[in-house]
C-alpha atoms as a PDB file:
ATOM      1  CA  UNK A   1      31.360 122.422 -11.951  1.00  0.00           C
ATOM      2  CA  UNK A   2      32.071 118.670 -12.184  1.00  0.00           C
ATOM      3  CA  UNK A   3      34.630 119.417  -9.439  1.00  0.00           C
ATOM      4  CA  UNK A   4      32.320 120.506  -6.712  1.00  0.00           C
ATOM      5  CA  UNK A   5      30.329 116.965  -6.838  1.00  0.00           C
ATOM      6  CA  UNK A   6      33.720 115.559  -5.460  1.00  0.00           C
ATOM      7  CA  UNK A   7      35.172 118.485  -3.306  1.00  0.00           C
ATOM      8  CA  UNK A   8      32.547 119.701  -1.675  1.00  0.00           C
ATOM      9  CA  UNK A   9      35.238 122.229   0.434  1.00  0.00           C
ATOM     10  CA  UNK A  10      36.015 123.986  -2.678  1.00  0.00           C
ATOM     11  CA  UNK A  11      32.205 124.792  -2.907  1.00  0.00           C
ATOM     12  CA  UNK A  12      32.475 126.553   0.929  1.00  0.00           C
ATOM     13  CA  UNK A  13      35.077 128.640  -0.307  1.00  0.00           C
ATOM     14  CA  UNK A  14      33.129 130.794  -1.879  1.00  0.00           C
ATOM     15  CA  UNK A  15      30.304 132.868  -0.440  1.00  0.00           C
ATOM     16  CA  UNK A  16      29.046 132.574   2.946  1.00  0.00           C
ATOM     17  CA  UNK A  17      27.893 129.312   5.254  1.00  0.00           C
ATOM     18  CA  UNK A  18      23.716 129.450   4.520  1.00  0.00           C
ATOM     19  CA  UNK A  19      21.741 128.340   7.653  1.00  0.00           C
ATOM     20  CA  UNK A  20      22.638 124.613   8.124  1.00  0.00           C
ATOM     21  CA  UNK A  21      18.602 123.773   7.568  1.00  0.00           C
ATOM     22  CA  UNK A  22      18.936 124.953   4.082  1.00  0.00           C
ATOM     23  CA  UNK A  23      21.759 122.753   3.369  1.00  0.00           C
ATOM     24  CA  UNK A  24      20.176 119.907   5.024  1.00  0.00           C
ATOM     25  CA  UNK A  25      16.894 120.427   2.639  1.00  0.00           C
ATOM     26  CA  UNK A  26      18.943 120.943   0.152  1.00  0.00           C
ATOM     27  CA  UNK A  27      20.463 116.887   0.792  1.00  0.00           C
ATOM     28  CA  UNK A  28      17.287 115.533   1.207  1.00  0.00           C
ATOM     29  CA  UNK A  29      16.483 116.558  -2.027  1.00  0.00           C
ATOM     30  CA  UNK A  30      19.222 114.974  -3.303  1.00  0.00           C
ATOM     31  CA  UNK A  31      18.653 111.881  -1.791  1.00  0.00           C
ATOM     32  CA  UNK A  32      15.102 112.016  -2.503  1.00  0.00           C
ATOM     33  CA  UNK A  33      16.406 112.188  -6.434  1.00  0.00           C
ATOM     34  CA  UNK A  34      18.671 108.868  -5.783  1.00  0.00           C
ATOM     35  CA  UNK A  35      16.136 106.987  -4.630  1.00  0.00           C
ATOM     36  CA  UNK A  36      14.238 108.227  -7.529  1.00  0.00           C
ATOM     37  CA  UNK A  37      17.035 107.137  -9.638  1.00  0.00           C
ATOM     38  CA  UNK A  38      17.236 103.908  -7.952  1.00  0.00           C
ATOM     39  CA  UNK A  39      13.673 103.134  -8.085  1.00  0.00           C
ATOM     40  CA  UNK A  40      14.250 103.396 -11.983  1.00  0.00           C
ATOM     41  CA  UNK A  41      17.160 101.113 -12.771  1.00  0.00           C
ATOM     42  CA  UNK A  42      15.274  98.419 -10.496  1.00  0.00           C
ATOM     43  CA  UNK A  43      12.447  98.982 -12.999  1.00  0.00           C
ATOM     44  CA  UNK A  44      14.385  98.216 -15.834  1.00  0.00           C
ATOM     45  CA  UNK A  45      16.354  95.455 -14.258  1.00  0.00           C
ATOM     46  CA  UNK A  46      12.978  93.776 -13.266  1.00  0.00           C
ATOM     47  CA  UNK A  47      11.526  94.539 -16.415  1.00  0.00           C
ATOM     48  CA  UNK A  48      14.244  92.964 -18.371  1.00  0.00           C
ATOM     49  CA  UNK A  49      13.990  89.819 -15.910  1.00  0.00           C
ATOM     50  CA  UNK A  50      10.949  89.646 -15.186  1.00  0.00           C
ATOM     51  CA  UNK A  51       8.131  90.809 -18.491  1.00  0.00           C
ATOM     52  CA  UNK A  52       7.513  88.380 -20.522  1.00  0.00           C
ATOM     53  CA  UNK A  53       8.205  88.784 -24.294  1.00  0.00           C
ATOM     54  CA  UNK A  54       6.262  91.002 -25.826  1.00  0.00           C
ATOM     55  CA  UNK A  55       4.540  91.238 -29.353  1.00  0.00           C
ATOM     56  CA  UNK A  56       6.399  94.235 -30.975  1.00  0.00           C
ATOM     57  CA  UNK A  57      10.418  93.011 -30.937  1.00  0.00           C
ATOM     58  CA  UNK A  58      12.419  93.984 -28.492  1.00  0.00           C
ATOM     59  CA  UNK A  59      10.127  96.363 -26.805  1.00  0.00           C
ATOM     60  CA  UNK A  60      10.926  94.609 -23.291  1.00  0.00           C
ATOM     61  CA  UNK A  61      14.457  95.312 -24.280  1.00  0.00           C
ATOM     62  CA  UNK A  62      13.802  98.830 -25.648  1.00  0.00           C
ATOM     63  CA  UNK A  63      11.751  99.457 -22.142  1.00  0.00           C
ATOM     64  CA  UNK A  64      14.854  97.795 -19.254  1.00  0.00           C
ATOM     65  CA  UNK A  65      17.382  99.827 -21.439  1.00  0.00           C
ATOM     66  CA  UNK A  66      15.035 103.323 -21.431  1.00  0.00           C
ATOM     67  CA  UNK A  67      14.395 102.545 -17.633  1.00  0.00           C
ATOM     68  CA  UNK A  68      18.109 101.970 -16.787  1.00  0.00           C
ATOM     69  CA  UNK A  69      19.474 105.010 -18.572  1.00  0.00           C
ATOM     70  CA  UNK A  70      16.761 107.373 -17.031  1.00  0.00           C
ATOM     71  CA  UNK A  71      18.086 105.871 -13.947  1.00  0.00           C
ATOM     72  CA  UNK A  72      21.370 106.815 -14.422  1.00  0.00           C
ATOM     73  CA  UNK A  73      20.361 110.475 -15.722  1.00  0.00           C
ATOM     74  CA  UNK A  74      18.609 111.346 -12.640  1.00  0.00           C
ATOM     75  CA  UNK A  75      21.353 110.078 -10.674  1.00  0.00           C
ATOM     76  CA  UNK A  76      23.827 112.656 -12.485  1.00  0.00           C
ATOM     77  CA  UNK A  77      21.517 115.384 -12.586  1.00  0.00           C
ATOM     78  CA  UNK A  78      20.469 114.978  -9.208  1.00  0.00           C
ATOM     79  CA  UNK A  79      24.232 115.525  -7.678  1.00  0.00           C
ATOM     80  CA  UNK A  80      24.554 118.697 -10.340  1.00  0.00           C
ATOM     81  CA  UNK A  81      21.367 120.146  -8.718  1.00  0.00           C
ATOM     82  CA  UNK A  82      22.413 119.482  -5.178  1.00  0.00           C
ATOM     83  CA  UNK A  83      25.698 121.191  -6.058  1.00  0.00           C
ATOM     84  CA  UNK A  84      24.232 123.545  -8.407  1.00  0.00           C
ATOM     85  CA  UNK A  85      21.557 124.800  -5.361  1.00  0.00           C
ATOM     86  CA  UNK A  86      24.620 124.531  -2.606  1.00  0.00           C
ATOM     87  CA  UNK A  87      26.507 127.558  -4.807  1.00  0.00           C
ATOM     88  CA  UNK A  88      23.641 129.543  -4.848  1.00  0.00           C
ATOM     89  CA  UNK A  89      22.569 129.541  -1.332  1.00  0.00           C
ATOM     90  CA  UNK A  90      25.973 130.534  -0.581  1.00  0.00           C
ATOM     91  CA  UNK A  91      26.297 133.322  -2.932  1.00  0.00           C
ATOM     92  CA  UNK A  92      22.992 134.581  -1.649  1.00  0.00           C
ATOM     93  CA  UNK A  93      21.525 133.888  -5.001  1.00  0.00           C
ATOM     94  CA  UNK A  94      18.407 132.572  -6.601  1.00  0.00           C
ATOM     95  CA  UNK A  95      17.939 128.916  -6.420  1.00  0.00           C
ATOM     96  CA  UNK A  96      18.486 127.237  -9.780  1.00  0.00           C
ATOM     97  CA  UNK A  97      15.641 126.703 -12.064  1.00  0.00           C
ATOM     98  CA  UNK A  98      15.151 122.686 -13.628  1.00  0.00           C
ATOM     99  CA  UNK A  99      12.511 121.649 -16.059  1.00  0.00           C
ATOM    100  CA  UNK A 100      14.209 118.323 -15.347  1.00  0.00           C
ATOM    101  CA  UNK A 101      10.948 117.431 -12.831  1.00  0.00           C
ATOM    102  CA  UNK A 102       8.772 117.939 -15.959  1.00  0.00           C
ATOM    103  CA  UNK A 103      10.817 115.879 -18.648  1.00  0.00           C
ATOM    104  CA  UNK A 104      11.371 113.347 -15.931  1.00  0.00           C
ATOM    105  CA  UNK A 105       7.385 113.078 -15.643  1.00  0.00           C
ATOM    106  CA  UNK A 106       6.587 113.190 -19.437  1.00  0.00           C
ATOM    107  CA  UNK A 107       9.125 110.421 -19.703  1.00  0.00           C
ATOM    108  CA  UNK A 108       7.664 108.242 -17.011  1.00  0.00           C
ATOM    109  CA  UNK A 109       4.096 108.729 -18.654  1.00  0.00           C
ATOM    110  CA  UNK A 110       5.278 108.077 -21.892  1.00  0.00           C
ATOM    111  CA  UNK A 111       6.780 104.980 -20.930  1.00  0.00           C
ATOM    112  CA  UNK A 112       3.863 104.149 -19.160  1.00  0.00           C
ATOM    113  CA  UNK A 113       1.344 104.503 -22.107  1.00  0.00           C
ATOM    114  CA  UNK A 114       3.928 102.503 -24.168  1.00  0.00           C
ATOM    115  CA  UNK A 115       3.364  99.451 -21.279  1.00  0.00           C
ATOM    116  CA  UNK A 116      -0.654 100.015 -21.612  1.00  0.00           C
ATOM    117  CA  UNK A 117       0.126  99.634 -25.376  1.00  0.00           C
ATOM    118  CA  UNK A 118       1.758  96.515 -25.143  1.00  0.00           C
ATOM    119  CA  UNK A 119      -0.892  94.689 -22.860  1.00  0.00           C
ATOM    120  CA  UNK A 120      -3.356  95.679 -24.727  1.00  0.00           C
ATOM    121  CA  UNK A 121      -1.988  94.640 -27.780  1.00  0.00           C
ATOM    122  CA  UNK A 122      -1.204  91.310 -25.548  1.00  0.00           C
ATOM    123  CA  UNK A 123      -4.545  90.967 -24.191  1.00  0.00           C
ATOM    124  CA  UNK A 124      -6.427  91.859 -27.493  1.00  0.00           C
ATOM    125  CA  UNK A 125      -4.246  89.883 -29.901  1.00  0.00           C
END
């Protein structure tokens, strides 16, 4: 599978061409994913620049490193879906099913109560 992210003409081998709208969706999603993926690392990089230190050790550490690895997870799992959905339209099959979307959210909210945590904690103490 790892192959079709990098040959994309061994992926039009197979099957039959889908309408070209499809496909196009189908990159936009993608895309949409990287700049997801993007947004994130810039989170942690900014994070670890940018909060000041905060009163449980190393949790502005422990919150640039989370941000910069879920970065880089939606990044890989974003070209696996694109290539992943690409297969199926051309084998006339069902479109993949992710619960990525949903552990991707839970994550963010976690990490987001973890922040409220922390200023709280900040402000209070």
């Amino acid at each position: 599978m790892i192959r079709e992210w990098f040959d994309p003409a061994e992926a039009r081998r197979e099957g039959t061409r889908p309408d070209y709208r499809f496909s196009l969706a189908n990159e936009r999603t993608f895309l949409a994913w990287v700049r997801t993926g993007l947004a994130l690392i810039a989170g942690g990089l900014a994070a670890a620049q940018f909060l000041p230190p905060l009163p449980i050790r190393h949790l502005r550490e422990i919150i640039a490193v989370g941000l910069l690895l879920l970065g880089g997870a939606v990044a890989v799992r974003a070209v696996d879906h694109w290539a992943r959905c690409e297969r199926a339209m051309r084998l006339d099959q069902p479109l993949p099913a992710s619960r990525f979307p949903a552990v991707l959210a839970l994550v963010v909210a976690g990490g987001a109560g973890l922040l409220v945590a922390a200023v709280v904690v900040e402000v209070v103490g």
